[in-house]
N, C-alpha and C. Protein backbone atom coordinates (compact mmCIF):
# COMPACT_ATOMS: atom_id res chain seq x y z
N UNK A 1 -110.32 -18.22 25.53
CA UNK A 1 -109.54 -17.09 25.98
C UNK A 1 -110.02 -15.84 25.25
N UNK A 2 -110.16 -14.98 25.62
CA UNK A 2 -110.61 -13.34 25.14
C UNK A 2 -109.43 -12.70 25.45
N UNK A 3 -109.44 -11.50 24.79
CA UNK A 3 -108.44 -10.82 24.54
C UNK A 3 -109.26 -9.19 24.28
N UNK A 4 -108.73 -8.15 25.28
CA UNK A 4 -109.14 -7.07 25.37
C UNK A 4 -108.25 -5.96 24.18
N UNK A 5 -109.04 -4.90 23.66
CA UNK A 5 -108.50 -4.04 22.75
C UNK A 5 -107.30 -3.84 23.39
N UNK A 6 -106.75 -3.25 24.81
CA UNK A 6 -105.58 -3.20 24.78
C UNK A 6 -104.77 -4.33 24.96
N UNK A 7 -104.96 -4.94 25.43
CA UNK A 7 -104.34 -6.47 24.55
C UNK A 7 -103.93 -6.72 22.83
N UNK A 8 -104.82 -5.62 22.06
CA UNK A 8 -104.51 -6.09 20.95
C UNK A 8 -103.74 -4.80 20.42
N UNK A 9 -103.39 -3.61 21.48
CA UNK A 9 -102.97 -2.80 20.84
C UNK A 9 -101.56 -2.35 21.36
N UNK A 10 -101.28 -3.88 22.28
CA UNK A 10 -100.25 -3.89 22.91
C UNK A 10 -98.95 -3.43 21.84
N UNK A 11 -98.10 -2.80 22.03
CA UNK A 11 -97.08 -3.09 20.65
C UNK A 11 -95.63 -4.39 21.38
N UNK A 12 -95.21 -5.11 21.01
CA UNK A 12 -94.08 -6.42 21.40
C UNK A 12 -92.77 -5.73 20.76
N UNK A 13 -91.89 -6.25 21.36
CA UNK A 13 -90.77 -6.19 20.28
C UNK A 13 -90.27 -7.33 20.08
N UNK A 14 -89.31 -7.30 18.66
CA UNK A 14 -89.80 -8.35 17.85
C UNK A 14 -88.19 -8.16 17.74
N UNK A 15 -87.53 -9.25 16.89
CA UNK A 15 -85.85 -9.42 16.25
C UNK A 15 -85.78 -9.54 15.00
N UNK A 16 -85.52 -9.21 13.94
CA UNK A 16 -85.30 -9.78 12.93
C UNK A 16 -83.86 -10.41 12.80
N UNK A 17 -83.58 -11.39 12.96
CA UNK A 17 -81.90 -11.69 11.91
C UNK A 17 -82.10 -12.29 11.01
N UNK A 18 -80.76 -11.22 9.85
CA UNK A 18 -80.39 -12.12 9.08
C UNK A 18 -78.59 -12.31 8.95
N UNK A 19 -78.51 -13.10 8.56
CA UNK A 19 -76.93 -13.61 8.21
C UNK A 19 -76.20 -12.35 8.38
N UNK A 20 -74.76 -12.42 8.55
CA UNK A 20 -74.22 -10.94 8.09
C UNK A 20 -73.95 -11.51 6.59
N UNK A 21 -73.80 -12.62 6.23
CA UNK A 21 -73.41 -12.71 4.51
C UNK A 21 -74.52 -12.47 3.71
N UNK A 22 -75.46 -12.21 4.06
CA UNK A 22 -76.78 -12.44 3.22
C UNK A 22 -76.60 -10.74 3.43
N UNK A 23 -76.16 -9.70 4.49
CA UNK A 23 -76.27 -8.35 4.24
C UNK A 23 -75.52 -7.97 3.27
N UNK A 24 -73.64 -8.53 3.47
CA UNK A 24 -72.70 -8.67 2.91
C UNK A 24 -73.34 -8.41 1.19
N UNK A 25 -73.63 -9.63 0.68
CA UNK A 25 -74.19 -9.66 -0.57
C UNK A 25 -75.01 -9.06 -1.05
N UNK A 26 -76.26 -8.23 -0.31
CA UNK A 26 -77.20 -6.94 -0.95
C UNK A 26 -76.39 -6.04 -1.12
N UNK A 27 -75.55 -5.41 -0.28
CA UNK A 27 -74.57 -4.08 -0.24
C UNK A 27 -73.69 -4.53 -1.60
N UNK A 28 -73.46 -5.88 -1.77
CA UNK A 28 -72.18 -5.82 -2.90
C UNK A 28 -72.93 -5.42 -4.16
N UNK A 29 -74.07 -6.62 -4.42
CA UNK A 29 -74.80 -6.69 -5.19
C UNK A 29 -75.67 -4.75 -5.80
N UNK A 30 -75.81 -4.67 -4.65
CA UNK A 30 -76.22 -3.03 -5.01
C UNK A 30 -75.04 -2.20 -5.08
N UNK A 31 -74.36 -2.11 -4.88
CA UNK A 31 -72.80 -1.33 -5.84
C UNK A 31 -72.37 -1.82 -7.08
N UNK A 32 -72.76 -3.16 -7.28
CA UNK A 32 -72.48 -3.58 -8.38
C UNK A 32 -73.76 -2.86 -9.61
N UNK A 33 -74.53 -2.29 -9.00
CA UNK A 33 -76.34 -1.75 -9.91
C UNK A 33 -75.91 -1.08 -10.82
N UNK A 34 -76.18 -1.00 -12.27
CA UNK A 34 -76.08 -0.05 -13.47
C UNK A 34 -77.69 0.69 -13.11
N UNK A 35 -77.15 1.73 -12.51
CA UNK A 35 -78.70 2.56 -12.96
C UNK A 35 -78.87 3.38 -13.88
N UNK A 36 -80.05 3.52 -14.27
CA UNK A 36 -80.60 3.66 -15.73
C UNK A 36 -80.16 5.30 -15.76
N UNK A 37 -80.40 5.69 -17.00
CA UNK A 37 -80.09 7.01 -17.31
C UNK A 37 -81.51 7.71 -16.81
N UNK A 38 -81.42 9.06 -16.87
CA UNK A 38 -83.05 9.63 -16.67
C UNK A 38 -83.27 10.54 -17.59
N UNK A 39 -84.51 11.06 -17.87
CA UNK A 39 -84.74 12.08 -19.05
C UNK A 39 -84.75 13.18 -17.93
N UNK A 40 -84.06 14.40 -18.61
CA UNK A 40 -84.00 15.45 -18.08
C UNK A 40 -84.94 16.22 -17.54
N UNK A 41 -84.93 16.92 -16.39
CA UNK A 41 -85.97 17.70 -15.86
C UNK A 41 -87.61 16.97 -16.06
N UNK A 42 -87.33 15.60 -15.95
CA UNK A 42 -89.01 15.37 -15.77
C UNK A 42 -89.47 15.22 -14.01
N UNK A 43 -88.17 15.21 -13.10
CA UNK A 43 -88.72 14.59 -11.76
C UNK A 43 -89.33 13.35 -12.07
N UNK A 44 -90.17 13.49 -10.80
CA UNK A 44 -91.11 12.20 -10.27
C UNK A 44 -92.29 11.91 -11.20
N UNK A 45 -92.44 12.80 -12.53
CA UNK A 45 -93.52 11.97 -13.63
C UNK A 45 -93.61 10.85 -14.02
N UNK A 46 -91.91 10.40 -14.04
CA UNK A 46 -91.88 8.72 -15.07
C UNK A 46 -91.18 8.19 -13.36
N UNK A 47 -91.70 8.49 -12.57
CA UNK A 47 -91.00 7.26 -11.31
C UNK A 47 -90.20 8.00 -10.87
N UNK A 48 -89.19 7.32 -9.50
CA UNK A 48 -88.53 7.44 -8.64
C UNK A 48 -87.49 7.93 -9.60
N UNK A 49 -86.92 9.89 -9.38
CA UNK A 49 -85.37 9.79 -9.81
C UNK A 49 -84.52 9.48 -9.13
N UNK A 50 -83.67 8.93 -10.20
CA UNK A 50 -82.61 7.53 -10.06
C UNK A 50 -81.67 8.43 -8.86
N UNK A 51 -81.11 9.83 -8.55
CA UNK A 51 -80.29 9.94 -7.46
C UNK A 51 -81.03 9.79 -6.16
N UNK A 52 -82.12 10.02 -6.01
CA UNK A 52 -83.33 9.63 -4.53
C UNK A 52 -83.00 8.24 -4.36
N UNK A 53 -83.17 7.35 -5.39
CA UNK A 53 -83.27 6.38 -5.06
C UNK A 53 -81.57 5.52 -4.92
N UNK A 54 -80.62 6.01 -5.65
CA UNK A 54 -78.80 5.60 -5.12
C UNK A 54 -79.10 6.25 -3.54
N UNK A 55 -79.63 7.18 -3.03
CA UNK A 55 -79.02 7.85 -2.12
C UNK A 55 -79.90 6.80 -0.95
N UNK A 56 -80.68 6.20 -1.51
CA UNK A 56 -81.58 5.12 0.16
C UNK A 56 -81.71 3.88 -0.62
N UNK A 57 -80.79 3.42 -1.55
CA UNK A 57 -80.07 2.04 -1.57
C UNK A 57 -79.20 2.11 -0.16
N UNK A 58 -79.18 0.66 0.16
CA UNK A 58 -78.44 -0.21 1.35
C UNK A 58 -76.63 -0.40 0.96
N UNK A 59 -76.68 -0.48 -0.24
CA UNK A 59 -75.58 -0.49 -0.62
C UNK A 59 -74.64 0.59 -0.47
N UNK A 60 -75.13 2.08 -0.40
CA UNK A 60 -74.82 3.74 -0.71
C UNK A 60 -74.86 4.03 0.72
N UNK A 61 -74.78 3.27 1.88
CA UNK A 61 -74.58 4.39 3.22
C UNK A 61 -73.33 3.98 3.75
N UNK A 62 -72.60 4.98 4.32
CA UNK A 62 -71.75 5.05 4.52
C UNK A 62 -71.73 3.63 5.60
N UNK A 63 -71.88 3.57 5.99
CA UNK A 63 -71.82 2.50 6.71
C UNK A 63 -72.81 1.47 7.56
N UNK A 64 -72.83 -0.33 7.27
CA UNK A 64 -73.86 -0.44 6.79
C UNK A 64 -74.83 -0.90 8.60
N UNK A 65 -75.91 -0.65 9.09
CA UNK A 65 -76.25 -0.72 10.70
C UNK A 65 -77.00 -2.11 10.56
N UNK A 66 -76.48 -2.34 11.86
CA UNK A 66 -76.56 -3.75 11.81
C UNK A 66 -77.13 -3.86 13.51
């Protein structure tokens, strides 16, 4: 069988599931997170600052899409 470039550049759609308890438990589990303190005014030198990253935790949206 052969298979033509647009054949391979077809895009499918696809499903992912998972459990709703297995979502249940990331969202808890990430509210439950102690995040670290940060040194002042360095930004993004030493890594991701910690409010960028509370604000696109799964746990932190208002409500969770499913």
């Amino acid at each position: 069988m052969t298979s033509s470039a647009s054949d391979a550049a077809r895009v499918e759609p696809f499903r992912i599931d998972f459990p709703q308890s297995d979502l249940d438990d990331l969202h808890q589990r990430l509210d439950r997170t102690r995040w670290p303190d940060e040194l002042p005014g360095v930004g993004w030198a030493y890594g991701v600052p910690r409010e960028y990253l509370r604000s696109r935790a799964p746990g932190r949206r208002p409500s969770p899409t499913r």
